[in-house]
Protein backbone atom coordinates (compact mmCIF):
# COMPACT_ATOMS: atom_id res chain seq x y z
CA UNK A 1 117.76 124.60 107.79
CA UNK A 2 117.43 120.80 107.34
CA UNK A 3 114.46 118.73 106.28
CA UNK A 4 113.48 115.47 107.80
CA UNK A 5 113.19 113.16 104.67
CA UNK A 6 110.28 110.87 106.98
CA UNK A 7 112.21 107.99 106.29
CA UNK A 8 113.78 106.46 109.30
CA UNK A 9 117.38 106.44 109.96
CA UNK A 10 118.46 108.19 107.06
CA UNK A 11 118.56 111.47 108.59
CA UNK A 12 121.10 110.79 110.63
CA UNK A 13 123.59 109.77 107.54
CA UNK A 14 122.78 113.56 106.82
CA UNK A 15 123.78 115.59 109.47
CA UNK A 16 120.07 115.49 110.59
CA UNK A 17 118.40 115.53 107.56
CA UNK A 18 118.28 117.37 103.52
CA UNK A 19 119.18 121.17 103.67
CA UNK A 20 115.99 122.68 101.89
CA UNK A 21 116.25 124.36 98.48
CA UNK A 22 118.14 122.05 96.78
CA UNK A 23 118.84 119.39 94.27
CA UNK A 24 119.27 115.99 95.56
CA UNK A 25 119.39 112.66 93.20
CA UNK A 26 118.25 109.49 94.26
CA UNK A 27 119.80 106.67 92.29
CA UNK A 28 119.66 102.97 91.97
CA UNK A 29 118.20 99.95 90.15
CA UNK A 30 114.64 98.69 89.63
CA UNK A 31 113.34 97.74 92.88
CA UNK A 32 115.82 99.17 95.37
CA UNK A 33 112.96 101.54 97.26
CA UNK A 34 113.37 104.20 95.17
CA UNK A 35 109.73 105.30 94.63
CA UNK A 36 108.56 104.06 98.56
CA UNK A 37 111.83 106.84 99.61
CA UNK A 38 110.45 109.49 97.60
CA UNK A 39 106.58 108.87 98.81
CA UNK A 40 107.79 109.15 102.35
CA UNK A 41 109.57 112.40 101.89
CA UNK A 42 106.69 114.08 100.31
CA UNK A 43 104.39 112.56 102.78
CA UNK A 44 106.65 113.74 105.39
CA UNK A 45 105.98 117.20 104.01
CA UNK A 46 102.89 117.20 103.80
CA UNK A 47 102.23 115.78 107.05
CA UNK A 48 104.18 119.08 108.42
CA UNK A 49 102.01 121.58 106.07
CA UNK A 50 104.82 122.17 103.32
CA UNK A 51 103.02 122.10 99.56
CA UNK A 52 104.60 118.90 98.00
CA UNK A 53 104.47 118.42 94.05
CA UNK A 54 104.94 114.76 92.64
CA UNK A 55 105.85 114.81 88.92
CA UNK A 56 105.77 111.27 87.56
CA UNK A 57 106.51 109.35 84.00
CA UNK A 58 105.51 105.98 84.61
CA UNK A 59 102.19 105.98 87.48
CA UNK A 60 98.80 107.58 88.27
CA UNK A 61 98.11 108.26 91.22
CA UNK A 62 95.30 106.38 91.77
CA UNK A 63 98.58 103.61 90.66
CA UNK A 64 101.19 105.51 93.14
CA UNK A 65 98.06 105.85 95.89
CA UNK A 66 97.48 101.64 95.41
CA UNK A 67 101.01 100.92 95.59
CA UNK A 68 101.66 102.75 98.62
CA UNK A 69 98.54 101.28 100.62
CA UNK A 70 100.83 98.20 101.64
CA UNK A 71 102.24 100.86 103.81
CA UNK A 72 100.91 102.84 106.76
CA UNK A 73 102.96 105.95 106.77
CA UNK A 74 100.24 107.93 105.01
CA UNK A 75 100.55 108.77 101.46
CA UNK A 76 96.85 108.18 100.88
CA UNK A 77 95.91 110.88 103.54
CA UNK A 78 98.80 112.96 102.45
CA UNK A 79 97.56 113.19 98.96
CA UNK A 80 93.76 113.72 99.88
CA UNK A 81 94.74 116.33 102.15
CA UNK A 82 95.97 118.79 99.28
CA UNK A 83 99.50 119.29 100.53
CA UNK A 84 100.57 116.95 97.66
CA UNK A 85 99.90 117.60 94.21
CA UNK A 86 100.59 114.79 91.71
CA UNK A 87 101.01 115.26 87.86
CA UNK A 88 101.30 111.79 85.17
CA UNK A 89 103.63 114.10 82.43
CA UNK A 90 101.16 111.88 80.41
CA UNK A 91 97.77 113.65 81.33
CA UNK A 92 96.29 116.79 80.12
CA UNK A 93 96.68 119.01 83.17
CA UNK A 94 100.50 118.51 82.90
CA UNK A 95 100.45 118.75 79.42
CA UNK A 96 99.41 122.32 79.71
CA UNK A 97 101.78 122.61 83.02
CA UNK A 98 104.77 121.43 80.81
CA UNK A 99 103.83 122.64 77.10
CA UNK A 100 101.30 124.88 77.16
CA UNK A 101 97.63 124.86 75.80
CA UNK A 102 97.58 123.08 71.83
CA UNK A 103 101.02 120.90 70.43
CA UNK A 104 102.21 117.27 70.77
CA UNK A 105 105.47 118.25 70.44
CA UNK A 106 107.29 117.91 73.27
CA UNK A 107 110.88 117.98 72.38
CA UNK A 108 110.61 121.04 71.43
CA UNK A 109 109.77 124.66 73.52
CA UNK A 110 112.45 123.64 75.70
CA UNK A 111 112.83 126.90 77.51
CA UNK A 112 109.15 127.48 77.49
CA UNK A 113 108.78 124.01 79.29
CA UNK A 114 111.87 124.91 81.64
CA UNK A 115 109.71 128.28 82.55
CA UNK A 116 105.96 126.75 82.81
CA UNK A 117 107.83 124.19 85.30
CA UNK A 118 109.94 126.78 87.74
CA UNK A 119 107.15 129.29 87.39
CA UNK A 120 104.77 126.87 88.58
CA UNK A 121 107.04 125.80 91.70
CA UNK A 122 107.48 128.87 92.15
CA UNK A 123 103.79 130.62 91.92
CA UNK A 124 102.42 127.30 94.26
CA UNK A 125 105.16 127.90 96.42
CA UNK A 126 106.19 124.05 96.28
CA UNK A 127 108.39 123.34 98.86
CA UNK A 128 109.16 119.67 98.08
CA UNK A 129 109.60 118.21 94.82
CA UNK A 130 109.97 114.52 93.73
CA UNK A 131 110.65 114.06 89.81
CA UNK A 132 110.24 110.32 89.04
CA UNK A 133 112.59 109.74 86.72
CA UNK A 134 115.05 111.39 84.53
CA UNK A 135 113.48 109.79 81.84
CA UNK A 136 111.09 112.39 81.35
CA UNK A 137 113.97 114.79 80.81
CA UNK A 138 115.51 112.72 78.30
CA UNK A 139 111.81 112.26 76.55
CA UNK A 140 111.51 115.98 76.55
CA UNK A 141 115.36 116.79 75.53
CA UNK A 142 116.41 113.90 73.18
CA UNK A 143 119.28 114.64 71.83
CA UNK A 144 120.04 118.22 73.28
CA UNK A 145 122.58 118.05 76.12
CA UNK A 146 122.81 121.87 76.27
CA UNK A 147 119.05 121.92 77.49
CA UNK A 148 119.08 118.93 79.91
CA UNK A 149 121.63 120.80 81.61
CA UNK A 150 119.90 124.27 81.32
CA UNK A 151 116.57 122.35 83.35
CA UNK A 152 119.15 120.72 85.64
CA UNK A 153 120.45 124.49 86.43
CA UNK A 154 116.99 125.54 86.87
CA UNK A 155 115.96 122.73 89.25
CA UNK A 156 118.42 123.94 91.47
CA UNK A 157 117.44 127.64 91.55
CA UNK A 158 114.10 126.92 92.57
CA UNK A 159 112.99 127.25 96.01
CA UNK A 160 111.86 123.74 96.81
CA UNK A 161 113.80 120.79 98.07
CA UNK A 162 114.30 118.57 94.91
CA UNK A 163 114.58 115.02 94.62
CA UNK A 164 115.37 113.56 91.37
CA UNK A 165 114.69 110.26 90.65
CA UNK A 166 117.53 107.92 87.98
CA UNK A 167 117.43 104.71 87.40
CA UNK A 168 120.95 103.76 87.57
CA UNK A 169 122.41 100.40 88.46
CA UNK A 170 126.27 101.27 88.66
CA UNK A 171 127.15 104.01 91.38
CA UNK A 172 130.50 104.50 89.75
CA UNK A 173 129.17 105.65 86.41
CA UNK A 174 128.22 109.62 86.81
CA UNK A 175 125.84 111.40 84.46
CA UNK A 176 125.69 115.06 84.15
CA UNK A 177 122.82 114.90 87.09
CA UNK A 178 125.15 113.69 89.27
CA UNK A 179 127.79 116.03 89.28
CA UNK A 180 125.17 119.59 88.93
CA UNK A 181 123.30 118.22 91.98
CA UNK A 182 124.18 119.00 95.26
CA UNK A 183 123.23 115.86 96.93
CA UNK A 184 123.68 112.30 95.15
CA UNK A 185 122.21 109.30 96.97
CA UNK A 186 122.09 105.14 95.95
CA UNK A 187 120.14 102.60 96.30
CA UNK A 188 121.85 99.04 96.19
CA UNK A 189 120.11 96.12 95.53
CA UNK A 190 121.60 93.03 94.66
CA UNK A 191 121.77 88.77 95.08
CA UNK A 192 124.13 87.39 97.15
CA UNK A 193 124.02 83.80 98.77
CA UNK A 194 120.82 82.93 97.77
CA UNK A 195 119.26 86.40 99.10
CA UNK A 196 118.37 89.40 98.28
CA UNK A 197 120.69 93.00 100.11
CA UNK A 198 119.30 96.23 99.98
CA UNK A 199 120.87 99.34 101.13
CA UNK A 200 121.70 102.81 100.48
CA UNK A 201 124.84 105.11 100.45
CA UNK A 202 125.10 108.94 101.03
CA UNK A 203 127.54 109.43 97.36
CA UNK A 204 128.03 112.86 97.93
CA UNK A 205 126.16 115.53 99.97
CA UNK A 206 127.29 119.47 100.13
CA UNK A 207 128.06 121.36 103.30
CA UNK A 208 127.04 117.57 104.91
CA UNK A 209 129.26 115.53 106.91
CA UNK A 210 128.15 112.42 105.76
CA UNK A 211 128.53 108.60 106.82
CA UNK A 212 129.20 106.77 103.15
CA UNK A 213 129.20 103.62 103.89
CA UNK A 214 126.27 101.33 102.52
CA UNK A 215 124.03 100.57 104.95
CA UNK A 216 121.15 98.27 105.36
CA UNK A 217 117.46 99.10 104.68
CA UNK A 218 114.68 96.86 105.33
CA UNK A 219 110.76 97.63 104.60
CA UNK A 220 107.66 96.38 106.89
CA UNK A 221 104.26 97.86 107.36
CA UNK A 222 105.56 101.58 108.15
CA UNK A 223 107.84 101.95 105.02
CA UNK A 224 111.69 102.02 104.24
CA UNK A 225 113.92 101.94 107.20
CA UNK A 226 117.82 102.28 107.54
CA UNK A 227 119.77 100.51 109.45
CA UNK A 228 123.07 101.85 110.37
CA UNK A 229 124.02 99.55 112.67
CA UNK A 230 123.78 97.18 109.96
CA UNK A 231 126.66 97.89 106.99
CA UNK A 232 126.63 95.75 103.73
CA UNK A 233 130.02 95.03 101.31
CA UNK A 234 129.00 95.04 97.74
């Protein structure tokens, strides 16, 4: 079964949209639409009465709720509604999600974290999760490939449709994310004759027929669109 990811025109780069239950990773620079993609796919889910868990390193959400009010697609609502959870890995309640009651340290427990995490998608009966970014995996496993992998393994085992956020400005340079995921998609963004392109581009997708060419996005008052009929050259 395939998910819609609410943000127009992408589903149709997909086959019709994400097949649920799995890992996807959404890649690209600073300011490519990374965080406005993920709010409309957990918006989308909550707006069709999945359970929708944002996990964040670097906003609030009163921050992520502010940010998103340029928009009318809904986040607000969808958060207020209690369809989406959000957790700042910063804050006590995911301390004790992520660690446990008691400690500051947080690269270590590694399994225990891995557990609290699943068991918690799991128990809640998440169906979508955003992850925003992989720097909170490499602030809870510095230093200790072996575990980042382990979680990575995990994520995909869970039943919720994943979407991991990297900040990643080259789309030929794979990390270990990028080859245990089943899905890998980038943002582009980039100046060229005095402008400024955005786009995206389906990497790789499993059991997808995908289009991979980059194609044109564009943002106004409803959110992030794609425009296939519109292909960029990078």
């Amino acid at each position: 079964m395939r998910l819609s990811t609410g943000v127009d025109g992408f589903d149709e780069l997909v086959d019709g949209g994400l097949l649920r239950d799995r890992l996807y990773i959404l890649s690209g620079p600073p300011g490519s639409g990374k965080t406005t993609f993920s709010s409309q796919f957990v918006t989308e889910g909550a707006r069709a009465g999945e359970k929708c868990l944002f996990l964040s390193m670097h906003e609030t959400e009163e921050e992520l709720i502010h940010d998103m009010s340029s928009y009318d697609f809904g986040f607000e609502k969808a958060a207020r509604s209690g369809k989406l959870q959000f957790r700042n890995v910063f804050d006590s309640n995911a301390k004790r999600l992520l660690k446990g009651p008691g400690g500051n340290d947080f690269s270590s427990g590694v399994k225990n974290m891995t557990n609290r995490l699943v068991g918690f998608i799991n128990s809640r009966e998440i169906d979508r999760l955003v992850i925003d970014s992989t720097m909170i995996l490499q602030y809870f496993y510095p230093d200790n490939h072996e575990a980042f992998v382990q979680f990575l393994t995990s994520l995909k085992r869970v039943d919720a449709t994943t979407l991991l956020i990297s900040e990643m400005t080259d789309p030929s340079s794979y990390a270990d994310e990028h080859y245990l995921a089943h899905g890998v998609i980038f943002m582009h963004n980039y100046l060229e004759g005095g402008g400024m392109h955005r786009g995206v581009q389906i990497v790789k997708m499993r059991g997808t027929n995908i289009d991979s060419n980059i194609n044109a996005i564009e943002f106004d008052d409803d959110g992030l669109h794609v425009r296939p009929e519109k292909q960029l050259q990078t």
